[in-house]
N, C-alpha and C. Protein backbone atom coordinates (compact mmCIF):
# COMPACT_ATOMS: atom_id res chain seq x y z
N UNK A 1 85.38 -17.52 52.75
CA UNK A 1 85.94 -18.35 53.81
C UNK A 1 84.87 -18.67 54.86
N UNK A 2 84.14 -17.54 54.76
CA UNK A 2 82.65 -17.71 56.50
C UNK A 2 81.57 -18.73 55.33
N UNK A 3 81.67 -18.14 54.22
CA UNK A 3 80.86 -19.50 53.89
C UNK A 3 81.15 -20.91 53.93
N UNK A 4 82.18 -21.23 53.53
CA UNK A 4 82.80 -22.54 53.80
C UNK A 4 83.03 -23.40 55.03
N UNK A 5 82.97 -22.36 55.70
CA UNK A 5 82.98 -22.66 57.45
C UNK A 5 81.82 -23.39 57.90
N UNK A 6 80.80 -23.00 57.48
CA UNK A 6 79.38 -22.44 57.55
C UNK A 6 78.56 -23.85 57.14
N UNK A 7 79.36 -23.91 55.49
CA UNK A 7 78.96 -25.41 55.23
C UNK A 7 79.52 -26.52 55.62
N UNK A 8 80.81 -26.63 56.51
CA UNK A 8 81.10 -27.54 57.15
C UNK A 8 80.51 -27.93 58.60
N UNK A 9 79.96 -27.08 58.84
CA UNK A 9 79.31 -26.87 60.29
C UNK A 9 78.32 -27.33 60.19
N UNK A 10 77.22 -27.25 58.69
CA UNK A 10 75.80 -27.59 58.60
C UNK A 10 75.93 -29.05 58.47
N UNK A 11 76.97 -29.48 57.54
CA UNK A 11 77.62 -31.43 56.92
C UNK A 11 77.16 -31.47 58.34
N UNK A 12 78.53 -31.74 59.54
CA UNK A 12 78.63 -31.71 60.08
C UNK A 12 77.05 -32.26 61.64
N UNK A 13 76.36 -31.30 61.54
CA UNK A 13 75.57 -31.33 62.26
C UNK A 13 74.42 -32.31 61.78
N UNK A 14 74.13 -32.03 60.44
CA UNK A 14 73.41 -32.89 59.81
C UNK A 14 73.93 -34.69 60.13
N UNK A 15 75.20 -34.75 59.70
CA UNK A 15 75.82 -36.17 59.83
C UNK A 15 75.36 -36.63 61.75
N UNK A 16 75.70 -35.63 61.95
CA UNK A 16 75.37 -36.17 64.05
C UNK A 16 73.83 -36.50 63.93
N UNK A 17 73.17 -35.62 63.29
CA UNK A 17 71.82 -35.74 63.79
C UNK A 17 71.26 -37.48 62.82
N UNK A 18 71.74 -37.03 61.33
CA UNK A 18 71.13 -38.18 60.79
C UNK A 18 72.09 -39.84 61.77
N UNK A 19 73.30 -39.57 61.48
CA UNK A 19 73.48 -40.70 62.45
C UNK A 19 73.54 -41.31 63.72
N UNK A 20 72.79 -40.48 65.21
CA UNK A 20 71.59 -40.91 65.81
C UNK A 20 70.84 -41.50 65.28
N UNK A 21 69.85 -41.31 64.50
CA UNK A 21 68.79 -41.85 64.00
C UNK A 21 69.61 -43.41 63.19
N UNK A 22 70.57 -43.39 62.57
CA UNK A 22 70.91 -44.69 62.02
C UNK A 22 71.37 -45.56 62.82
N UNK A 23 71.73 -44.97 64.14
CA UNK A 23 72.47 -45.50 64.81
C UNK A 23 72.00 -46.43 65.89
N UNK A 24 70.44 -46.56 65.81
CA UNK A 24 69.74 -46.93 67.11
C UNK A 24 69.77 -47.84 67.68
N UNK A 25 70.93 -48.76 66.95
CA UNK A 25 70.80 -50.04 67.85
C UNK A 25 72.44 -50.87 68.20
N UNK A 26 72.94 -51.59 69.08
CA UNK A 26 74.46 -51.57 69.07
C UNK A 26 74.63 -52.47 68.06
N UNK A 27 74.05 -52.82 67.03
CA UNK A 27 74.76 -53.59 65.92
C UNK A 27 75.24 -52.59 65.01
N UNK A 28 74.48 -51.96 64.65
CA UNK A 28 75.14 -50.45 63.90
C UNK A 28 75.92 -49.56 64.32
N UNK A 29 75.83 -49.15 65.59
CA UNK A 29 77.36 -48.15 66.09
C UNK A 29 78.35 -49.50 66.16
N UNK A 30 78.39 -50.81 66.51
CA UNK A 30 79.68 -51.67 66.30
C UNK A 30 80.35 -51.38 65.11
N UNK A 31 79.15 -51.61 63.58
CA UNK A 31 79.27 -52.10 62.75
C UNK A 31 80.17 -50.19 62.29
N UNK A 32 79.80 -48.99 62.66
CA UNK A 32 80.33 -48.22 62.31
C UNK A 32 81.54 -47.90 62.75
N UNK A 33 81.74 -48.16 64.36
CA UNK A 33 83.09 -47.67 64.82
C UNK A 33 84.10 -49.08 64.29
N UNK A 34 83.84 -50.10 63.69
CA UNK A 34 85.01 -51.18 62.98
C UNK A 34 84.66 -50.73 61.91
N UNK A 35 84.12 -49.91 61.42
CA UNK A 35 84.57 -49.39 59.41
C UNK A 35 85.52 -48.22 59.77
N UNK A 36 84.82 -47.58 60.68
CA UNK A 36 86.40 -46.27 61.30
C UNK A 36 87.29 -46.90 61.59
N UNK A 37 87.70 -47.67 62.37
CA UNK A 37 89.01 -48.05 62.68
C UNK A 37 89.97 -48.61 61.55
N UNK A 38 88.94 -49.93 60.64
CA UNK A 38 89.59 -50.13 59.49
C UNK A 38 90.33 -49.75 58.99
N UNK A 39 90.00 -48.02 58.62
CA UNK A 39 90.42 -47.16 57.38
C UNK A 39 91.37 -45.52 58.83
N UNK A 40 91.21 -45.52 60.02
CA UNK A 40 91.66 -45.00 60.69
C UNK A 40 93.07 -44.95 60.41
N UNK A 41 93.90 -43.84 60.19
CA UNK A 41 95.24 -43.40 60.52
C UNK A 41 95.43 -42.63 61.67
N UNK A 42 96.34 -42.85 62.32
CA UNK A 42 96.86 -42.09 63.41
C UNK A 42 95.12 -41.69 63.90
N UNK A 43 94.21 -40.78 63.49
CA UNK A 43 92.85 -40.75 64.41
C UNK A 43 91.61 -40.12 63.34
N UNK A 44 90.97 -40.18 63.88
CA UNK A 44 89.59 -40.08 63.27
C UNK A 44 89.58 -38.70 62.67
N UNK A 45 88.94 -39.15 61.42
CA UNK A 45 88.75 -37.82 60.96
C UNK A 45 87.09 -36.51 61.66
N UNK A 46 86.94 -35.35 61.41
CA UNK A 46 85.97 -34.83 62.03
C UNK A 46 84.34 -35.28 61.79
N UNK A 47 84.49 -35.50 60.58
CA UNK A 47 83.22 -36.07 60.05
C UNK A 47 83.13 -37.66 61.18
N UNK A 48 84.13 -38.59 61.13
CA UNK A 48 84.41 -39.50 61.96
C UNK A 48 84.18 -39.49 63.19
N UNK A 49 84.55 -38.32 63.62
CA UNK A 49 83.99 -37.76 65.73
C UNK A 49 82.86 -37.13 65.51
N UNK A 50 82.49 -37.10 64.82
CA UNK A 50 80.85 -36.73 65.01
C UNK A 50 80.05 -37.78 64.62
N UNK A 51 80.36 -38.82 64.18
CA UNK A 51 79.68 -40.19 64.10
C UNK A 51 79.90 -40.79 66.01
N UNK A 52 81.03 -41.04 65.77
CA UNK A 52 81.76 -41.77 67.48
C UNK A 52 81.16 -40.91 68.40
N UNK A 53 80.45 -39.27 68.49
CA UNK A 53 80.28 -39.01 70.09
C UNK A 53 78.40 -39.31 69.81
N UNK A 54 77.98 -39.50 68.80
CA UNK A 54 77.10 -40.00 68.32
C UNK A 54 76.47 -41.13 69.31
N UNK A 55 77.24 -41.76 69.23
CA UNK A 55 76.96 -43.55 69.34
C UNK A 55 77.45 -42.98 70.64
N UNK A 56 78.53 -42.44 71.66
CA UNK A 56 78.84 -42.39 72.90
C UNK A 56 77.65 -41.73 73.65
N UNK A 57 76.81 -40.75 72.59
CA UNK A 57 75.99 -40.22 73.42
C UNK A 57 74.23 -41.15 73.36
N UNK A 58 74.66 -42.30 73.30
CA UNK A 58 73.20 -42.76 72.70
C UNK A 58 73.48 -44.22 73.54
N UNK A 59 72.31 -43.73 74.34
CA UNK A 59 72.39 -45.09 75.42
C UNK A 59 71.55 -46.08 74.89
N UNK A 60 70.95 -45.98 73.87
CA UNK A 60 70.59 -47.62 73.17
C UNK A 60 71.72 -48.32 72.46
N UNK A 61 72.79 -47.49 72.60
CA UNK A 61 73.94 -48.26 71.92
C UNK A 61 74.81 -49.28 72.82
N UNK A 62 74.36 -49.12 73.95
CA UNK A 62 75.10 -49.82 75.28
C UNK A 62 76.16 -49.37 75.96
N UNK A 63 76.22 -49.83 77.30
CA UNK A 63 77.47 -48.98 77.54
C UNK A 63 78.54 -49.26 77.10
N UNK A 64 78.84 -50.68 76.50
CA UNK A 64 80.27 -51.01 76.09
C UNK A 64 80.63 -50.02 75.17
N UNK A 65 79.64 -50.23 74.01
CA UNK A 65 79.86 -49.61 72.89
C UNK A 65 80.11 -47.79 72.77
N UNK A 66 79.22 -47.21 74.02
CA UNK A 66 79.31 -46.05 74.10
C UNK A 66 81.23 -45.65 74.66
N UNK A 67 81.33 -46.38 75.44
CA UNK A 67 82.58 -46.26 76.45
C UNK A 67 83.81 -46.24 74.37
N UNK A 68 83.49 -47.91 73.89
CA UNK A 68 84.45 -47.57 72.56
C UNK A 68 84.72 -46.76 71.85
N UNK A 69 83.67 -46.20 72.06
CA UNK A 69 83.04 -44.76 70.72
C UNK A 69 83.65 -43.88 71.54
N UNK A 70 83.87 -43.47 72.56
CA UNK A 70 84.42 -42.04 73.03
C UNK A 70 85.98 -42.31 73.39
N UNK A 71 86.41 -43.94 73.22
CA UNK A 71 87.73 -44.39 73.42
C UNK A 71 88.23 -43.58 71.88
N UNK A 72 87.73 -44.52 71.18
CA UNK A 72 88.43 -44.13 69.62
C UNK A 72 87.96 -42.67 69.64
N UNK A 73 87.25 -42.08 69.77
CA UNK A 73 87.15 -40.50 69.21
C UNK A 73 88.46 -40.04 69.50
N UNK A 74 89.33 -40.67 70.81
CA UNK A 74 90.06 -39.49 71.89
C UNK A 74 91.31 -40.17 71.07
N UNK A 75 91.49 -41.47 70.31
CA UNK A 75 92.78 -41.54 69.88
C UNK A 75 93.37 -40.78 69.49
N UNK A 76 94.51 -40.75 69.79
CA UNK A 76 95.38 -39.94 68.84
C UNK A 76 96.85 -40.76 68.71
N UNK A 77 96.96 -41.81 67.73
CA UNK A 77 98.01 -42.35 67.37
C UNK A 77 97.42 -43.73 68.16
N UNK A 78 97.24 -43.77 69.07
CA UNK A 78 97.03 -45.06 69.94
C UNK A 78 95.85 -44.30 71.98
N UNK A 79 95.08 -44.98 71.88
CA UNK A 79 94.15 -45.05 73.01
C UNK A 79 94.82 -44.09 74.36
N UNK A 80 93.98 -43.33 75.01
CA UNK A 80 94.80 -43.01 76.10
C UNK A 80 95.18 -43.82 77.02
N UNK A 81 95.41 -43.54 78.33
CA UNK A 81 95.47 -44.70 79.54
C UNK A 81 94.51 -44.67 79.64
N UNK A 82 93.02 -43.78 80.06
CA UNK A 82 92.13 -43.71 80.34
C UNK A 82 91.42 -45.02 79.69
N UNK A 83 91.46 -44.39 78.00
CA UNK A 83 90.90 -45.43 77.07
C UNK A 83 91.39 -47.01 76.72
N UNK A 84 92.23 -46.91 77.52
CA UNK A 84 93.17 -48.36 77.52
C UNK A 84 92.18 -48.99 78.49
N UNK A 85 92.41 -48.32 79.54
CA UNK A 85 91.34 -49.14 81.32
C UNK A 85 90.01 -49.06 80.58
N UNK A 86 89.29 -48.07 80.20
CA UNK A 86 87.52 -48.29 79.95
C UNK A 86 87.88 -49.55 78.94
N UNK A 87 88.53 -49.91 78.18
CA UNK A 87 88.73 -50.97 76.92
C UNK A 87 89.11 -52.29 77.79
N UNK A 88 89.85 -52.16 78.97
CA UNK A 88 89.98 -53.51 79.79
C UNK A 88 88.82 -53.57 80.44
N UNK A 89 87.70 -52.60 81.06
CA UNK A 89 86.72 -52.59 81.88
C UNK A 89 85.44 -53.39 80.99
N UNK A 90 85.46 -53.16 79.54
CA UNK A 90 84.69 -53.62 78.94
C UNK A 90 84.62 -55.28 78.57
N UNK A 91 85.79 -55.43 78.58
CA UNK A 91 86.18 -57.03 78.33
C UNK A 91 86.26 -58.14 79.23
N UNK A 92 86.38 -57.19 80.32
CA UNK A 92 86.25 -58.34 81.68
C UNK A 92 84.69 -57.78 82.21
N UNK A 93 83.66 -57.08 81.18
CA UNK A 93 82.27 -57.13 81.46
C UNK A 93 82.10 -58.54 81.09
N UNK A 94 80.98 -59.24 82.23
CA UNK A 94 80.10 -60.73 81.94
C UNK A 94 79.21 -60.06 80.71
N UNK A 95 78.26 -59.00 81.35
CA UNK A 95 77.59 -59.02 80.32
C UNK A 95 77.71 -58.95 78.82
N UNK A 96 79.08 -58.41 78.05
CA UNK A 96 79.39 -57.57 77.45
C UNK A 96 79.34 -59.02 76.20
N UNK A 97 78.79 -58.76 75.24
CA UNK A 97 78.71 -59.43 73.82
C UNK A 97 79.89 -59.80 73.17
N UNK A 98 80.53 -60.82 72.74
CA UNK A 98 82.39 -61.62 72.53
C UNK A 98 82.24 -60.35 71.36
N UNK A 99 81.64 -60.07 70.20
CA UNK A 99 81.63 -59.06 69.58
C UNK A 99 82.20 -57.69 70.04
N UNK A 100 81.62 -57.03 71.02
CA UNK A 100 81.86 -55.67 71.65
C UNK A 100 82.92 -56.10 72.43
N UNK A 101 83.54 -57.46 73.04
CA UNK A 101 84.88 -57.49 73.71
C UNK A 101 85.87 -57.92 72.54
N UNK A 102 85.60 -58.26 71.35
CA UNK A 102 86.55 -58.12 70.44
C UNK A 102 86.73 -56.22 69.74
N UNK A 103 85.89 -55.98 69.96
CA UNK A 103 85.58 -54.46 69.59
C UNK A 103 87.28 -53.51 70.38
N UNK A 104 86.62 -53.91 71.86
CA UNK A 104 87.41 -53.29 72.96
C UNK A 104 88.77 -53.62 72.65
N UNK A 105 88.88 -55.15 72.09
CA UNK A 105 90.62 -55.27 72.40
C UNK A 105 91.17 -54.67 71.53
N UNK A 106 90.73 -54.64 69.82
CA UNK A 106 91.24 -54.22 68.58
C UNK A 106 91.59 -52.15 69.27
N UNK A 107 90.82 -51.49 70.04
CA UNK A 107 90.68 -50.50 70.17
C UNK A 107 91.37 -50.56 71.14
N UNK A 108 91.93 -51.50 72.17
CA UNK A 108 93.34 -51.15 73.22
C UNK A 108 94.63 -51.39 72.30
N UNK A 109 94.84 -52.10 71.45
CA UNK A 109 95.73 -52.46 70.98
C UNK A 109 96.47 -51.35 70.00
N UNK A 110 95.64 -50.50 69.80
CA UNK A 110 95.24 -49.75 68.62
C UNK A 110 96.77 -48.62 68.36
N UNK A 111 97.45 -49.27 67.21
CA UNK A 111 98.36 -48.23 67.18
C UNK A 111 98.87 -47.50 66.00
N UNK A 112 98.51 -46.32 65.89
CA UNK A 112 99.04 -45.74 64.07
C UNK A 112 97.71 -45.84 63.80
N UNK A 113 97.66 -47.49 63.34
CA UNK A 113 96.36 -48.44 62.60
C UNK A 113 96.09 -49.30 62.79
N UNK A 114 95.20 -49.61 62.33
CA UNK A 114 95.00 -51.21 62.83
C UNK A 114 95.36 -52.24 62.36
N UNK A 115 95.82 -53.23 62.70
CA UNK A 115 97.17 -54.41 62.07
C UNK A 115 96.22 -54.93 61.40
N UNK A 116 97.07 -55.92 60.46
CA UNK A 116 96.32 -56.59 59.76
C UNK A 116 95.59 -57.93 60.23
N UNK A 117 95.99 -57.85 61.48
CA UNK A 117 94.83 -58.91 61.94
C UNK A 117 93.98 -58.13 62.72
N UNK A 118 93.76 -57.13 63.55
CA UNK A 118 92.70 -56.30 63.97
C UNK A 118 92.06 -56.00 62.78
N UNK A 119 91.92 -55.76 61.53
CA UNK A 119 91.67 -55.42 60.10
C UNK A 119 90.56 -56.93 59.89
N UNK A 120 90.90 -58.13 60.10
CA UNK A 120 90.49 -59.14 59.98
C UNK A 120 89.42 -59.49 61.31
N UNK A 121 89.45 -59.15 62.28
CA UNK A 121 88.86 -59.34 63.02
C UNK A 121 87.67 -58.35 62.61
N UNK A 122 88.18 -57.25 62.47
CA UNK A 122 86.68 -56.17 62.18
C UNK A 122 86.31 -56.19 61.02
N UNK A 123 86.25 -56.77 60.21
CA UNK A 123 85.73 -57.26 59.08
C UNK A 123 84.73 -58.64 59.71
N UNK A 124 84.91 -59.28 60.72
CA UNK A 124 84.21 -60.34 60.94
C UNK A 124 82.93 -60.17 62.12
N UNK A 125 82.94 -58.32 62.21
CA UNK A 125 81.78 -57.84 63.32
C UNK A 125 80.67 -57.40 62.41
């Protein structure tokens, strides 16, 4: 059982560390947190939150994107309030890329799963 533990802990750490390194730029944490959501039920799996605090903790990913990534980690069934407001804060950013404010809305909206037109939209990031 302590071994098994043991090797989930090493996956695990390995996946955070290698995906930093994949992650270095906000086209790739976008392009990862809309393949999570895609396939997302009710919330991310663990392997999944260790990708998302990934990208939240990696300020070449931007702040929009960081703020999404720690929105979706915290789902559980649908966004908190918290993660509802950082997801409106992002969309009424000027600076913020129509990409990363389509990002934000699919991830306020976000309930169970993602509809089949949030499904369509993140297929088109």
């Amino acid at each position: 059982m302590k071994f098994g533990m043991t090797k989930k802990l090493t996956a695990i750490v390995l996946m955070g560390l290698c995906s930093q390194m994949a992650l270095a730029d906000p086209v790739s944490a976008r392009k990862t947190v809309a393949g999570i959501l895609t396939g997302m039920n009710h919330f991310a799996s663990d392997e999944q939150k260790a990708q998302l605090m990934a990208i939240a903790g990696d300020e070449s990913s931007g702040r929009g994107m960081q703020m999404i990534a720690s929105t979706v980690h915290d789902i559980q069934h649908a966004a908190t309030a918290e993660g509802k407001e950082a997801m409106a804060q992002v969309m009424a950013a000027d600076a913020a890329p129509a990409e990363v404010k389509a990002l934000a809305k699919v991830v306020a909206e976000f309930n169970h799963m993602a509809s089949d037109e949030a499904k369509a939209v993140l297929a088109g990031l």
